[in-house]
PDB file of N, CA and C in Angstrom:
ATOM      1  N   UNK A   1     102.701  53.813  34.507  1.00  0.00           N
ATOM      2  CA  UNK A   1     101.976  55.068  34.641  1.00  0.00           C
ATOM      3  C   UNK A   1     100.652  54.930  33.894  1.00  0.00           C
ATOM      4  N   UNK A   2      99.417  55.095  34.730  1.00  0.00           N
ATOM      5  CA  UNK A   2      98.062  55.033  33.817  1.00  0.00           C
ATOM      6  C   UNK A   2      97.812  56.316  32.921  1.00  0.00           C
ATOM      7  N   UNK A   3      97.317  56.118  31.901  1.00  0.00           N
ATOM      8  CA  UNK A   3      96.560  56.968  30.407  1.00  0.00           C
ATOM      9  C   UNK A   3      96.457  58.462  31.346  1.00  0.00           C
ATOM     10  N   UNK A   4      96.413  58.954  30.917  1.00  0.00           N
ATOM     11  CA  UNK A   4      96.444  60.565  30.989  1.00  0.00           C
ATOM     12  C   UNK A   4      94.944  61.124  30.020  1.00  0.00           C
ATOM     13  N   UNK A   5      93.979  61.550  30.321  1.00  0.00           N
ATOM     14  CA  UNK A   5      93.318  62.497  29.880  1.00  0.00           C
ATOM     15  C   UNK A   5      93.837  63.395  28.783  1.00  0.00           C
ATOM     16  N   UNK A   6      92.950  63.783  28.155  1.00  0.00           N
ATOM     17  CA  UNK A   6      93.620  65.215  27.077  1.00  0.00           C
ATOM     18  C   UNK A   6      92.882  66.857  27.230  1.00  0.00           C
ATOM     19  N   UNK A   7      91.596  66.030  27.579  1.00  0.00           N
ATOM     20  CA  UNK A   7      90.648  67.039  27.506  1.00  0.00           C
ATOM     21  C   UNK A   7      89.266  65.867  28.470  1.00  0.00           C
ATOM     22  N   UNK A   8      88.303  67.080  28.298  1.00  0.00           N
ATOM     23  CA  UNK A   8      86.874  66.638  29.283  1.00  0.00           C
ATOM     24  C   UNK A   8      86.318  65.965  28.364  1.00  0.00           C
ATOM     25  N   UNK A   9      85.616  64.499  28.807  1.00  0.00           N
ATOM     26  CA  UNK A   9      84.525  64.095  28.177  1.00  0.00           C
ATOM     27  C   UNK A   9      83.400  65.065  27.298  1.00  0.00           C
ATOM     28  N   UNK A  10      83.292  64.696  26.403  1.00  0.00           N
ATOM     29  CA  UNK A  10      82.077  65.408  25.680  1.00  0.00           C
ATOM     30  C   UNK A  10      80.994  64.511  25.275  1.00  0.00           C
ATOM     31  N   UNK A  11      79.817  64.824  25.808  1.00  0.00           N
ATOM     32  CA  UNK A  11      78.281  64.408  24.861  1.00  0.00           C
ATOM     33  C   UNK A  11      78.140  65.449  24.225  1.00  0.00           C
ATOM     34  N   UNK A  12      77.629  64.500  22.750  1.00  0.00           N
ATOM     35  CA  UNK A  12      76.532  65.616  21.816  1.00  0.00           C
ATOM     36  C   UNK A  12      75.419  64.640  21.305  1.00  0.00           C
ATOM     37  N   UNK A  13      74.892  65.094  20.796  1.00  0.00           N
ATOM     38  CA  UNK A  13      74.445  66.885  20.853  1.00  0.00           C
ATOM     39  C   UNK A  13      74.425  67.113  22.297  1.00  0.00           C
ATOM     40  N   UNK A  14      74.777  68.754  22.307  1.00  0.00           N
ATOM     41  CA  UNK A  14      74.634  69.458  23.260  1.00  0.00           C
ATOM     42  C   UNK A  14      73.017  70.053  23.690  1.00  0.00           C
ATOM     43  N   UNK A  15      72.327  69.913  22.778  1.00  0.00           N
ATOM     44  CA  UNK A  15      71.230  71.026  22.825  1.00  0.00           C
ATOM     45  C   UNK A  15      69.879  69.714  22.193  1.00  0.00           C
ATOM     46  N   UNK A  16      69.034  70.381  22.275  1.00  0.00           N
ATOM     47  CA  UNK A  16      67.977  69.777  21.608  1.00  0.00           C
ATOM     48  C   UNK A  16      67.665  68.327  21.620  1.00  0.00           C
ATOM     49  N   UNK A  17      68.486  67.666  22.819  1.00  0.00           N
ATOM     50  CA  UNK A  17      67.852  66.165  23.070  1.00  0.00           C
ATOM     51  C   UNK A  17      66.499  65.858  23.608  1.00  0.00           C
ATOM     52  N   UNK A  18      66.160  64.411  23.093  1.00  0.00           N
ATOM     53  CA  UNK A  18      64.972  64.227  23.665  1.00  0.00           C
ATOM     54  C   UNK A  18      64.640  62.744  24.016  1.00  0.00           C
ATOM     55  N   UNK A  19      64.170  61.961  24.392  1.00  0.00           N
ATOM     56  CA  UNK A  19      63.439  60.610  25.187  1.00  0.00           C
ATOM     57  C   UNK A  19      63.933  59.613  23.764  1.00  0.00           C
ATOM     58  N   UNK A  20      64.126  60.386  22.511  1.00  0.00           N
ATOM     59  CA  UNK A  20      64.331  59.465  21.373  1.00  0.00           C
ATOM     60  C   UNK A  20      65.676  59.566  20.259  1.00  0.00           C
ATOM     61  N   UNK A  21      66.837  60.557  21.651  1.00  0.00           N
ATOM     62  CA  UNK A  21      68.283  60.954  20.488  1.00  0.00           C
ATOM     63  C   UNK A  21      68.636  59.815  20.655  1.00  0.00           C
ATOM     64  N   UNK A  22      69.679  59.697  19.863  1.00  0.00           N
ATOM     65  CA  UNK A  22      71.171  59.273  19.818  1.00  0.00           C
ATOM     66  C   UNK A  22      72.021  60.139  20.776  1.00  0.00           C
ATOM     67  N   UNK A  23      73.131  59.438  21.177  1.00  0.00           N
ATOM     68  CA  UNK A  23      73.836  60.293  22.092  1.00  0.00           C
ATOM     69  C   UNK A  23      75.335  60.044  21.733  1.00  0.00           C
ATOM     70  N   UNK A  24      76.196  61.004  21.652  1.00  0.00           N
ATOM     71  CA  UNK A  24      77.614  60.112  21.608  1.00  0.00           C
ATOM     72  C   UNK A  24      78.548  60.625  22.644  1.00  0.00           C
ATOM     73  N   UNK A  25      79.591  59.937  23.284  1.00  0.00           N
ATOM     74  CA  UNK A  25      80.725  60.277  24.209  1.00  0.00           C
ATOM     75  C   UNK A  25      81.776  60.383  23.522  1.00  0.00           C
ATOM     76  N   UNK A  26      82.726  61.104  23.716  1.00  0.00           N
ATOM     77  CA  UNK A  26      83.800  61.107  23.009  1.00  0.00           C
ATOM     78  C   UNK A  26      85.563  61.567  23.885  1.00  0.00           C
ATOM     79  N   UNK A  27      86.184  61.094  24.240  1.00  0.00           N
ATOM     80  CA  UNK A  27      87.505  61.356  24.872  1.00  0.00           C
ATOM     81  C   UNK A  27      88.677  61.041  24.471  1.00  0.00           C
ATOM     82  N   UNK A  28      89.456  61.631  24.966  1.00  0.00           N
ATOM     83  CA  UNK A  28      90.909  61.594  24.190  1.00  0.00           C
ATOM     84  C   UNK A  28      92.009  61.174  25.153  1.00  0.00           C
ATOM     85  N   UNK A  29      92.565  59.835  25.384  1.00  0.00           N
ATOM     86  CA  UNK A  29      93.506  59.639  26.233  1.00  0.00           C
ATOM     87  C   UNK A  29      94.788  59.360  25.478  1.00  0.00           C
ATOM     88  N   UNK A  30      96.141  59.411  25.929  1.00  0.00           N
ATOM     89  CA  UNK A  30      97.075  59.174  25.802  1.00  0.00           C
ATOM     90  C   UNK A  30      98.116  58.043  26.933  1.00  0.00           C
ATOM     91  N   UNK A  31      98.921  57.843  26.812  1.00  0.00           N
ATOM     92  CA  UNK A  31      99.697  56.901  27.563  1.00  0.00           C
ATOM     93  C   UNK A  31     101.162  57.368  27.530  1.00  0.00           C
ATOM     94  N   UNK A  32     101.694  57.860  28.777  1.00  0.00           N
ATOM     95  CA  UNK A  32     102.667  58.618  28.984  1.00  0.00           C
ATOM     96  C   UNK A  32     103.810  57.666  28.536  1.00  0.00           C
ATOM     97  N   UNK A  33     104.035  56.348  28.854  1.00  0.00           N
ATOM     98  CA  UNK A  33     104.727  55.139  28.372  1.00  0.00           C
ATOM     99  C   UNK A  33     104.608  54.815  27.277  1.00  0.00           C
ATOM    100  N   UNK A  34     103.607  55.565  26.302  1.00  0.00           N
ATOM    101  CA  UNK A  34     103.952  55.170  25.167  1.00  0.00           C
ATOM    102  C   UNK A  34     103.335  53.758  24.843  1.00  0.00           C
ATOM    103  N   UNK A  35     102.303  53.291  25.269  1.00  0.00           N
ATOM    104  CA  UNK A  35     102.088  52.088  24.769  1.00  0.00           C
ATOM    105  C   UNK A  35     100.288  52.771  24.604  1.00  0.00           C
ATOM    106  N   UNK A  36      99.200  51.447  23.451  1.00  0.00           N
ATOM    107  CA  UNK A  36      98.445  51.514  23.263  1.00  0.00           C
ATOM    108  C   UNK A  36      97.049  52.094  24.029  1.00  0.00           C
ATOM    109  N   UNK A  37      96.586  53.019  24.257  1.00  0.00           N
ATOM    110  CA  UNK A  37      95.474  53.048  24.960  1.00  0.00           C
ATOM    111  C   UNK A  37      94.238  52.334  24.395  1.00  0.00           C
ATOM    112  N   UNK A  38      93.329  51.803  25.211  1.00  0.00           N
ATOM    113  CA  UNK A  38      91.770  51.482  24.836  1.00  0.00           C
ATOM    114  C   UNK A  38      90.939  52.251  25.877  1.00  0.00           C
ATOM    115  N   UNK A  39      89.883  52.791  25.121  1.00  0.00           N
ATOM    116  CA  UNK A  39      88.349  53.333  25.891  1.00  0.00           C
ATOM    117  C   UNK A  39      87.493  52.367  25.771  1.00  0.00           C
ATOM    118  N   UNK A  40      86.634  52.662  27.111  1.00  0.00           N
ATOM    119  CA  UNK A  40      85.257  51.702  27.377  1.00  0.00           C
ATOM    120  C   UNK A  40      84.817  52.975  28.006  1.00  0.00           C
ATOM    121  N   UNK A  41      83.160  52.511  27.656  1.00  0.00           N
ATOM    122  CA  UNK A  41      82.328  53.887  27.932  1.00  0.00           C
ATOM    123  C   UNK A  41      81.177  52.803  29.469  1.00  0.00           C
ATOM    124  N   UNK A  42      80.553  53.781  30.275  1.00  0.00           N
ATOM    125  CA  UNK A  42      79.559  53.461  30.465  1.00  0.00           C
ATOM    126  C   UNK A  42      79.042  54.378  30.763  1.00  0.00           C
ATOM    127  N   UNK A  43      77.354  54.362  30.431  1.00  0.00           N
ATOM    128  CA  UNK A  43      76.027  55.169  30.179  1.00  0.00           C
ATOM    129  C   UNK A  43      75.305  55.228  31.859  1.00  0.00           C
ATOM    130  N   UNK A  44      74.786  56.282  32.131  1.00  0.00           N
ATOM    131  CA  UNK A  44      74.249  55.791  33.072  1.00  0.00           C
ATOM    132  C   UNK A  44      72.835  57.135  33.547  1.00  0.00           C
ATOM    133  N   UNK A  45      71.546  56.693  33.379  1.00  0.00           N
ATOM    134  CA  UNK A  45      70.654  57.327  33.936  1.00  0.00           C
ATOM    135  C   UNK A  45      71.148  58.248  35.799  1.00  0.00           C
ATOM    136  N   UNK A  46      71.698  59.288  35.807  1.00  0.00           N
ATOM    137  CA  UNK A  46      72.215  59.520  36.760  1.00  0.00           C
ATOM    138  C   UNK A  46      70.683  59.919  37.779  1.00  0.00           C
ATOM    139  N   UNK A  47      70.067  60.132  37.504  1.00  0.00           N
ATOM    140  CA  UNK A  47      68.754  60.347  38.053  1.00  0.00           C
ATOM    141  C   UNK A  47      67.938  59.237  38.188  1.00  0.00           C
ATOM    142  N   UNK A  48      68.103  57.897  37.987  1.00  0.00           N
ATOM    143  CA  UNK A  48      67.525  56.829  38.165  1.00  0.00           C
ATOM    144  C   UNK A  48      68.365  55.793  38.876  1.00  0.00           C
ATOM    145  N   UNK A  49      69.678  55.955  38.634  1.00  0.00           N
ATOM    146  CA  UNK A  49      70.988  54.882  38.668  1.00  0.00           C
ATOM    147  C   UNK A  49      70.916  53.521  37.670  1.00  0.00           C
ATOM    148  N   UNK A  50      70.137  54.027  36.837  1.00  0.00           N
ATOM    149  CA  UNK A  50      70.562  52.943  36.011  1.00  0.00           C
ATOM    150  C   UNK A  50      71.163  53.062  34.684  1.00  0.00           C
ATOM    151  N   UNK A  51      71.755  51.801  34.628  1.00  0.00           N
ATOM    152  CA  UNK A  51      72.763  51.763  33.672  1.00  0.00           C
ATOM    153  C   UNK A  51      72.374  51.637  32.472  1.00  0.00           C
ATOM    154  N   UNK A  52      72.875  52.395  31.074  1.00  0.00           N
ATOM    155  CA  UNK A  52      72.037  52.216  30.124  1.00  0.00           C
ATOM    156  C   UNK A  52      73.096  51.672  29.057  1.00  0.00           C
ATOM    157  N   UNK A  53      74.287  51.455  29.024  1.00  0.00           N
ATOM    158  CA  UNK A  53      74.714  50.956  27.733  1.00  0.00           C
ATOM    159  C   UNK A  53      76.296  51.120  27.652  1.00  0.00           C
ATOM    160  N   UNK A  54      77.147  50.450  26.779  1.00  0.00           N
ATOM    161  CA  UNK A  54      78.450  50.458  27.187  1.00  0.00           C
ATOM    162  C   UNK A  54      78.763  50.717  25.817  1.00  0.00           C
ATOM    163  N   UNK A  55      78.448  51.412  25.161  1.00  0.00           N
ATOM    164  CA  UNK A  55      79.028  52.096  23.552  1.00  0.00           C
ATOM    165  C   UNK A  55      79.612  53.106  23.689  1.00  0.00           C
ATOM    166  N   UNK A  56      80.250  54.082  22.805  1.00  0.00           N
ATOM    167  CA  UNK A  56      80.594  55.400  22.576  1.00  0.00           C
ATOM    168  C   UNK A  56      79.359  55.507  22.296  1.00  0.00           C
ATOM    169  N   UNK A  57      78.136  55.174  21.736  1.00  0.00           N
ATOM    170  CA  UNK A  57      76.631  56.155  21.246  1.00  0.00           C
ATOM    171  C   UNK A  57      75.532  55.362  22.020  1.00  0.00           C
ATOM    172  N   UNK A  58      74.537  56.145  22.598  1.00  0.00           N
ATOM    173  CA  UNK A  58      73.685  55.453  23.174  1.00  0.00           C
ATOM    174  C   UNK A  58      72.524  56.239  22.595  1.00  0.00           C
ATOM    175  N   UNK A  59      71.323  54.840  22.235  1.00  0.00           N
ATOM    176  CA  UNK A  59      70.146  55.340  21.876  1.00  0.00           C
ATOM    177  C   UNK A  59      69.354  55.268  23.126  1.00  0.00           C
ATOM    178  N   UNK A  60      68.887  56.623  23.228  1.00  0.00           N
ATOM    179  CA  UNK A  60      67.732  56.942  24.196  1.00  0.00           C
ATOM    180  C   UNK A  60      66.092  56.097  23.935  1.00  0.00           C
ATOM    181  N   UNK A  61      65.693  56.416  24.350  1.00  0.00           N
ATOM    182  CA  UNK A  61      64.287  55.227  24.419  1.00  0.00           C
ATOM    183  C   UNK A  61      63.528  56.182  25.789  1.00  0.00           C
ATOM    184  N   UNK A  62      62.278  56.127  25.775  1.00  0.00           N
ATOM    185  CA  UNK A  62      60.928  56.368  27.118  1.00  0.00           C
ATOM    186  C   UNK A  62      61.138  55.550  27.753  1.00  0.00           C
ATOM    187  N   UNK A  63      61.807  54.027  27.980  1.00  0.00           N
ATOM    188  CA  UNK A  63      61.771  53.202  28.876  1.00  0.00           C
ATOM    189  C   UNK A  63      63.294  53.611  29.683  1.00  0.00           C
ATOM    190  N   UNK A  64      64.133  54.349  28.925  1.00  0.00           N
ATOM    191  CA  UNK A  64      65.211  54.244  29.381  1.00  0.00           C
ATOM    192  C   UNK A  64      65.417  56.357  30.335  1.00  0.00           C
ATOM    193  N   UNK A  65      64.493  56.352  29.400  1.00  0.00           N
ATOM    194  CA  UNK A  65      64.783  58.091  29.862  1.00  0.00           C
ATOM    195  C   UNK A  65      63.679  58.618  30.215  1.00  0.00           C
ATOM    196  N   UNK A  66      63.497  59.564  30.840  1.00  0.00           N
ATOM    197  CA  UNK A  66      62.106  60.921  31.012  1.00  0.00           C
ATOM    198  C   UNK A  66      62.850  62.471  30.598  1.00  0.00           C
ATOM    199  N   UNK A  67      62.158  63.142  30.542  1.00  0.00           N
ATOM    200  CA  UNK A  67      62.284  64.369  30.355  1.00  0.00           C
ATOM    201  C   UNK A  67      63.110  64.931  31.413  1.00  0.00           C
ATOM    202  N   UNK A  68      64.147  65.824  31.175  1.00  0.00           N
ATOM    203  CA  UNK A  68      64.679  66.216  32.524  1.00  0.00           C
ATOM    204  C   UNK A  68      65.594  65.699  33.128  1.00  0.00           C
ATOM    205  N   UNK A  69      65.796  64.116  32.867  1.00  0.00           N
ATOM    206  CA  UNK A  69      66.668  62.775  33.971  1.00  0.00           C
ATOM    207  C   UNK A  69      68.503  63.471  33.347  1.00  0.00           C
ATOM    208  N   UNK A  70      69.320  63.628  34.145  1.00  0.00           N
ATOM    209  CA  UNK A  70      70.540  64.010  34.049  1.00  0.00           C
ATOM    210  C   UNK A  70      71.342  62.490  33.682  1.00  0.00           C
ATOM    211  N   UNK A  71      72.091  62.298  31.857  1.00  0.00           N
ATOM    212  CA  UNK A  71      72.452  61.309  31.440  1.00  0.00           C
ATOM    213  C   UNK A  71      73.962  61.179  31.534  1.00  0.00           C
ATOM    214  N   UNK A  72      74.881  60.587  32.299  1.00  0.00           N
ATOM    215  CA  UNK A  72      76.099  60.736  32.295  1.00  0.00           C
ATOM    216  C   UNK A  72      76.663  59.629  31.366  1.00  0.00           C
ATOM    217  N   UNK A  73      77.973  59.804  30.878  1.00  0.00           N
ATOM    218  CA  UNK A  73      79.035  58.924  30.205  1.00  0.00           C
ATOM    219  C   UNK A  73      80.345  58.888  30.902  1.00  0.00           C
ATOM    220  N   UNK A  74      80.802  57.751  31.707  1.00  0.00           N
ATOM    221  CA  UNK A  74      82.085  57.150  32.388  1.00  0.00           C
ATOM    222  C   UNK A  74      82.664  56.639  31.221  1.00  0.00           C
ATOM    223  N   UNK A  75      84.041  57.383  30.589  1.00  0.00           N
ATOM    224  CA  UNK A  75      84.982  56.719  30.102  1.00  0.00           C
ATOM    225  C   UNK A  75      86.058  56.491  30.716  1.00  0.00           C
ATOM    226  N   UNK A  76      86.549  55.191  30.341  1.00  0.00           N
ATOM    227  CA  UNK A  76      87.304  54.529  31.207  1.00  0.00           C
ATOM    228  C   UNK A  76      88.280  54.156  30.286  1.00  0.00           C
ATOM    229  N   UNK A  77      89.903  54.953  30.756  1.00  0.00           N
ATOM    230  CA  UNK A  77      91.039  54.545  29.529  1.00  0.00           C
ATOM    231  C   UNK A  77      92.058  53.276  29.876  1.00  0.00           C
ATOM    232  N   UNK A  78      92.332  52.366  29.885  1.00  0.00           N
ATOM    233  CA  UNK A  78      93.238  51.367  29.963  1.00  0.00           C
ATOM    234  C   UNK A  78      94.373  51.208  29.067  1.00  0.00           C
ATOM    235  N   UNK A  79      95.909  51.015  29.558  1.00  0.00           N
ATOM    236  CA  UNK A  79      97.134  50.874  28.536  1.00  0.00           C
ATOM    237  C   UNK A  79      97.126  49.166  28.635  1.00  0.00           C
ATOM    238  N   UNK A  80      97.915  49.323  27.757  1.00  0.00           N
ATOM    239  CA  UNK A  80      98.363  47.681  27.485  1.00  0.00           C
ATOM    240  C   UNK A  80      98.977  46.993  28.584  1.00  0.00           C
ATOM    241  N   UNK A  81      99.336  48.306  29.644  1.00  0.00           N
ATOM    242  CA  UNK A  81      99.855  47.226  30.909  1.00  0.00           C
ATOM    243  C   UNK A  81      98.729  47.264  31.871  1.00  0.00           C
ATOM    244  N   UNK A  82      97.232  47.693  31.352  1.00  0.00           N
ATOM    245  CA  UNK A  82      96.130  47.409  32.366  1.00  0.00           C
ATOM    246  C   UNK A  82      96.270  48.598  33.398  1.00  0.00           C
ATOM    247  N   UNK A  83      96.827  49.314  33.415  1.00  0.00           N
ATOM    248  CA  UNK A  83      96.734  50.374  34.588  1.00  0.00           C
ATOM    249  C   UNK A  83      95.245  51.767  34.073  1.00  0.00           C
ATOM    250  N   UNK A  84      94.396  51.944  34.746  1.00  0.00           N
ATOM    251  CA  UNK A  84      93.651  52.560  34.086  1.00  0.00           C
ATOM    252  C   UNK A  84      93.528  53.862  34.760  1.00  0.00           C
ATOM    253  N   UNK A  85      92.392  55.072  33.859  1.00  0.00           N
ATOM    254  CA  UNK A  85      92.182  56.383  34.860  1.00  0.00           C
ATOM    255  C   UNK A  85      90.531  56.562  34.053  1.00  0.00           C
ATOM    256  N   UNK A  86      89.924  57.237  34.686  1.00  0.00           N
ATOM    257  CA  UNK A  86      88.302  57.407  33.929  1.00  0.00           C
ATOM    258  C   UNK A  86      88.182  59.043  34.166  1.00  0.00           C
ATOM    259  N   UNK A  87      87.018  59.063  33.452  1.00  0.00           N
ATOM    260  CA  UNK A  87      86.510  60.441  33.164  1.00  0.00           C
ATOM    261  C   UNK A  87      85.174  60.332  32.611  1.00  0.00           C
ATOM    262  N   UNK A  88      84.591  61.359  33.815  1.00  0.00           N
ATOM    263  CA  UNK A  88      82.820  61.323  33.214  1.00  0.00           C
ATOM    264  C   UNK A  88      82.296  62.564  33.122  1.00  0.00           C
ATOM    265  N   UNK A  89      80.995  62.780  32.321  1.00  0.00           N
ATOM    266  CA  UNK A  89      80.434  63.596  32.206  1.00  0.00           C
ATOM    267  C   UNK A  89      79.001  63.770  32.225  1.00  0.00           C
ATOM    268  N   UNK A  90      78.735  64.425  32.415  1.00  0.00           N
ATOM    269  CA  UNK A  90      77.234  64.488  32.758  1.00  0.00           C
ATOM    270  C   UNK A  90      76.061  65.441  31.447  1.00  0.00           C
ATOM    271  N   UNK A  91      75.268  65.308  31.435  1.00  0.00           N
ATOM    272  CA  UNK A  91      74.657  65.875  30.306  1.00  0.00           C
ATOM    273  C   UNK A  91      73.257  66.069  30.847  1.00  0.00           C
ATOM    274  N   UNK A  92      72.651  67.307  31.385  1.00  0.00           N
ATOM    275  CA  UNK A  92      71.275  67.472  32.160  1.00  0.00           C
ATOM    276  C   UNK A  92      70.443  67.053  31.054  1.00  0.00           C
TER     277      UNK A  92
END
């Protein structure tokens, strides 16, 4: 059985970003079997399609962002038997 969700992806800050935050993702999976979960994140300029970084925190940059560009975070939960489920979020 793959990882189970707990709750929705979250970025923060919520408010007051700009071309030069920090950003962080944060999710909560579990594993109905009882064995180890791992998260992997990926970043992604959803208004450009490009990909910006595979951390829980991503530093923004002018080369990487504009004003306005909608920034999503794909977390992706995997158990120890490799079966996985994802969850993304978007951040205008």
């Amino acid at each position: 059985v793959p990882p189970v969700f707990s709750a929705s992806a979250v970025i923060s800050p919520s408010s007051g970003v700009t071309t030069t935050s920090t950003l962080g993702c944060s999710a909560t999976a579990t594993d109905p079997d009882g064995t180890a979960v791992s998260l992997s994140y990926q970043w992604e300029n959803s208004s450009t399609g490009m990909i910006l970084g595979g951390n829980d925190f991503l530093v923004l940059n002018p080369y990487l962002s504009s004003p306005g560009d909608e920034i999503s975070c794909l977390v992706i939960a995997t158990d120890a038997g490799g079966e996985c489920d994802n969850l993304s979020f978007c951040d205008p």
